[in-house]
Every structure is written in structure tokens, then in C-alpha cells.
C-alpha atoms as a PDB file:
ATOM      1  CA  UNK A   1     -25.549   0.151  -2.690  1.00  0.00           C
ATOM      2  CA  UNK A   2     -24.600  -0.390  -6.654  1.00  0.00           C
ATOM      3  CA  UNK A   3     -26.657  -2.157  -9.249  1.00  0.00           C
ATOM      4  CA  UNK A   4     -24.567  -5.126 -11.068  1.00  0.00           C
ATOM      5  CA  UNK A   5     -26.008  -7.152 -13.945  1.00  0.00           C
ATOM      6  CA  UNK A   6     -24.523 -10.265 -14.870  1.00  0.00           C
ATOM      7  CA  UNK A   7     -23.871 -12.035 -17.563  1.00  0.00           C
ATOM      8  CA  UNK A   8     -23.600 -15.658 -18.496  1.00  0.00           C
ATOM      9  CA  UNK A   9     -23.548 -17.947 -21.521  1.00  0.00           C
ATOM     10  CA  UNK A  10     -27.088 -19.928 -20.810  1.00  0.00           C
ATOM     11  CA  UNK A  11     -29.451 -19.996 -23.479  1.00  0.00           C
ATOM     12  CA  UNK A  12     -32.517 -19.254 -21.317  1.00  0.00           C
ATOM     13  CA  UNK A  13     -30.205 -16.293 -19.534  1.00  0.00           C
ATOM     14  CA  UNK A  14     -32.337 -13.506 -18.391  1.00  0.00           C
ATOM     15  CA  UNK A  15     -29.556 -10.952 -17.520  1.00  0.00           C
ATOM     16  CA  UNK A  16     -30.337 -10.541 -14.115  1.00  0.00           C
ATOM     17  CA  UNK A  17     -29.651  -7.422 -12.102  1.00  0.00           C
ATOM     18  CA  UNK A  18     -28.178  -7.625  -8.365  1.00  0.00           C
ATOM     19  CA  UNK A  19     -28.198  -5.118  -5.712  1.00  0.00           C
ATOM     20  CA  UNK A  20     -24.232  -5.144  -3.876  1.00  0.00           C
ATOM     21  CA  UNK A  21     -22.818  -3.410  -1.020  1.00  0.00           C
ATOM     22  CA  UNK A  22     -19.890  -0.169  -1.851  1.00  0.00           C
ATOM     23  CA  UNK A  23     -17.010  -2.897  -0.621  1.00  0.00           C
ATOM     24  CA  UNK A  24     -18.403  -6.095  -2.739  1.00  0.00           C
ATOM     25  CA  UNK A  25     -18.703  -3.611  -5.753  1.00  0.00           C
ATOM     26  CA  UNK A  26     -15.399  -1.810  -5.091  1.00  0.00           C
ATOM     27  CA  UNK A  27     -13.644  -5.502  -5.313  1.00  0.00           C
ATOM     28  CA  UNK A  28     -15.508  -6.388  -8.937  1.00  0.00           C
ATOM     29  CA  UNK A  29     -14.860  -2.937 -10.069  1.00  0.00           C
ATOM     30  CA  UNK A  30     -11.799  -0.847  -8.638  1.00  0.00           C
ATOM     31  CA  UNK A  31     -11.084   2.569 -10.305  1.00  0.00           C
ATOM     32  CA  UNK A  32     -13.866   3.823 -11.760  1.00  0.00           C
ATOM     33  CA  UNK A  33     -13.986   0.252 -14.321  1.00  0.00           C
ATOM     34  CA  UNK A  34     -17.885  -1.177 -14.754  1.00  0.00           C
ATOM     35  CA  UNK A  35     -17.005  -3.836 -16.796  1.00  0.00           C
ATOM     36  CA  UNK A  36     -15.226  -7.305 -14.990  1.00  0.00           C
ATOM     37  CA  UNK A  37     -14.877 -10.451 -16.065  1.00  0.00           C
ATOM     38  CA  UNK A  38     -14.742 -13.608 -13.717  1.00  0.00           C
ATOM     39  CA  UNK A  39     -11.639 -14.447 -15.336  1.00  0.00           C
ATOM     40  CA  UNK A  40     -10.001 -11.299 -13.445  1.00  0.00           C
ATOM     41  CA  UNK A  41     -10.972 -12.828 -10.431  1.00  0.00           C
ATOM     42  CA  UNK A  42      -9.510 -16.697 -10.040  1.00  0.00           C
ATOM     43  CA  UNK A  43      -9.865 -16.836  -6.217  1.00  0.00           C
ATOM     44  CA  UNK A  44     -13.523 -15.881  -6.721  1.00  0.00           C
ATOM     45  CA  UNK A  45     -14.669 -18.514  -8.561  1.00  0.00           C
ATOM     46  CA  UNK A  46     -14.927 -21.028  -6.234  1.00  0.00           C
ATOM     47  CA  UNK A  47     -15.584 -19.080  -3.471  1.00  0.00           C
ATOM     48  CA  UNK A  48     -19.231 -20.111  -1.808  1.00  0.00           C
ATOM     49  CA  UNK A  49     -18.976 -16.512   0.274  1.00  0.00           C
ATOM     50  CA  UNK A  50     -18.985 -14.450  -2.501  1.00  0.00           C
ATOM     51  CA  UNK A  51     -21.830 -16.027  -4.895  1.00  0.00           C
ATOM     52  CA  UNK A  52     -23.880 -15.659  -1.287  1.00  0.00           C
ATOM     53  CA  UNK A  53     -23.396 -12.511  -1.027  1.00  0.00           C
ATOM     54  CA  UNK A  54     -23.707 -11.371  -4.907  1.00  0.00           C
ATOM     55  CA  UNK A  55     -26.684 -13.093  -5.168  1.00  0.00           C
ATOM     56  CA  UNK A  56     -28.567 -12.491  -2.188  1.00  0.00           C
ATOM     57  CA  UNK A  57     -29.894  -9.645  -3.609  1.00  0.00           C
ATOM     58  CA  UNK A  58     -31.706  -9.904  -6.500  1.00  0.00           C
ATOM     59  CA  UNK A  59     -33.662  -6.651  -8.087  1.00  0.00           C
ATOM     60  CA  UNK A  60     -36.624  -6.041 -10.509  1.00  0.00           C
ATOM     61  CA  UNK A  61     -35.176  -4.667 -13.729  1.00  0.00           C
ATOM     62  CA  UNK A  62     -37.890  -2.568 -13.921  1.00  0.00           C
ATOM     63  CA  UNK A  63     -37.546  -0.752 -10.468  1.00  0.00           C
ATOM     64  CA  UNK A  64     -34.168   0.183 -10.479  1.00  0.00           C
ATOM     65  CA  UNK A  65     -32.334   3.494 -11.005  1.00  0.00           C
ATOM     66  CA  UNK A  66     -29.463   2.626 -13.016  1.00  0.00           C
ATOM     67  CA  UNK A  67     -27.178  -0.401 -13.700  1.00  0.00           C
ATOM     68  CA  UNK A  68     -23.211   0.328 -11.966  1.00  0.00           C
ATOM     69  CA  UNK A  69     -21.461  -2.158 -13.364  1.00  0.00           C
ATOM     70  CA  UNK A  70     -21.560  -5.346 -15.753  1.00  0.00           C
ATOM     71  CA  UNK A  71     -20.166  -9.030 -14.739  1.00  0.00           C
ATOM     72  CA  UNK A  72     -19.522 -11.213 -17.679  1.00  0.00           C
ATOM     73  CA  UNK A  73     -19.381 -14.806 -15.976  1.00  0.00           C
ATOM     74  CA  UNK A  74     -18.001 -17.930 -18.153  1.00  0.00           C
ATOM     75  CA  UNK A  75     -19.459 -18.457 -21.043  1.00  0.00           C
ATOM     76  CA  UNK A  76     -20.341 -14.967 -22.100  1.00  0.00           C
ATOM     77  CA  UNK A  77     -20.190 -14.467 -25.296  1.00  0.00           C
ATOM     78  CA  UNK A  78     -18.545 -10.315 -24.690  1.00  0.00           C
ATOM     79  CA  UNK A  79     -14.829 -10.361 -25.677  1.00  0.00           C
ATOM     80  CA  UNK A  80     -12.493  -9.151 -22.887  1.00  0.00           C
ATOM     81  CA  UNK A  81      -9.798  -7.640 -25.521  1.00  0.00           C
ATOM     82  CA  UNK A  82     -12.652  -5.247 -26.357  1.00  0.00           C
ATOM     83  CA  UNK A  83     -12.264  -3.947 -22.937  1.00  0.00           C
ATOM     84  CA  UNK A  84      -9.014  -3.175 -21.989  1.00  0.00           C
ATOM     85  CA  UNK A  85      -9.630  -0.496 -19.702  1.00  0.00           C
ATOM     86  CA  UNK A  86     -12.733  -2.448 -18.193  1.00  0.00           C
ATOM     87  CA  UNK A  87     -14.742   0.462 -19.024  1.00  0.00           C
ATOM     88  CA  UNK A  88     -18.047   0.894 -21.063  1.00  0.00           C
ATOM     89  CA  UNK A  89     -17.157   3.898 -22.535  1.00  0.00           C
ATOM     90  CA  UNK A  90     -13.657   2.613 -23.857  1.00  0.00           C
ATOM     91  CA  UNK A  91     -14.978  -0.388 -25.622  1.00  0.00           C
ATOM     92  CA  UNK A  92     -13.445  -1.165 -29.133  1.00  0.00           C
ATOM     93  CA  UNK A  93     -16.504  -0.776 -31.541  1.00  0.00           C
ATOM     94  CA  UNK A  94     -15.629  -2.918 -34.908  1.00  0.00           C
END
């Protein structure tokens, strides 16, 4: 089980933190990324079985052991271009 936050555009957003299976994580974030955003994924969008299933799981930031990966959804304000690699650690820093 992986750790994803996500990430939205709200005002009253409270970055929550979601507990995935190895497969669900493994489709968000192939080859070692831990960045994805929703725009990578177009079939996922509307897809009912996937929100179920990334957000049946919701965690207490303040138990958990790590975050795996980070999901920018619509309306974040992160710029994709800064991630090329969809990696943290190959972010462009301005």
C-alpha cells in the first residue's frame, strides 16, 4: 500500500492524503515518477471506478509514514513543464 496526496485548486483544499493499492499506484505513477497530473490520464477523468477506489481510503496526515506520490487534479496551481520527468527530485526550481 502507497500514500498519495492530492492536489486540487479549491480554496478551502486541505491536501488530503489517500492510502492506494501497488496496481492503482503503479497506473498514477509508472517508473519510479511521484508526481502525475490528471491531465496524463484523459480516460481517468470520468471514470466513477477509479475516484471509488482512490478515495476510499482516506488517511490521517498525522499517522502516516511517508507520502509516495503527489496527484495534482484540475485546477492546481503546480506547473506540469516544471516536471518533465514527473519526478520530485527533477523539478525546475526558478
Amino acid at each position: 500500500m502507497k500514500n498519495i496526496q492530492v492536489i486540487d485548486g479549491a480554496v478551502n483544499s486541505t491536501f488530503d492524503v489517500y492510502e492506494v493499492d501497488d496496481n492503482l499506484f503503479d497506473t498514477l505513477f509508472p517508473n519510479d515518477q511521484d508526481i502525475a497530473f490528471l491531465s496524463d490520464f484523459p480516460d481517468i477523468d470520468n471514470n466513477p471506478t477509479f475516484w471509488s477506489q482512490l478515495y476510499s481510503n482516506k488517511v490521517n496526515k498525522k499517522s502516516i509514514v511517508g507520502i509516495h506520490g503527489t496527484l495534482h487534479l484540475t485546477g492546481s496551481y503546480v506547473e506540469e513543464e516544471n516536471f518533465p520527468n514527473r519526478k520530485e527530485s527533477d523539478a525546475r526550481r526558478r
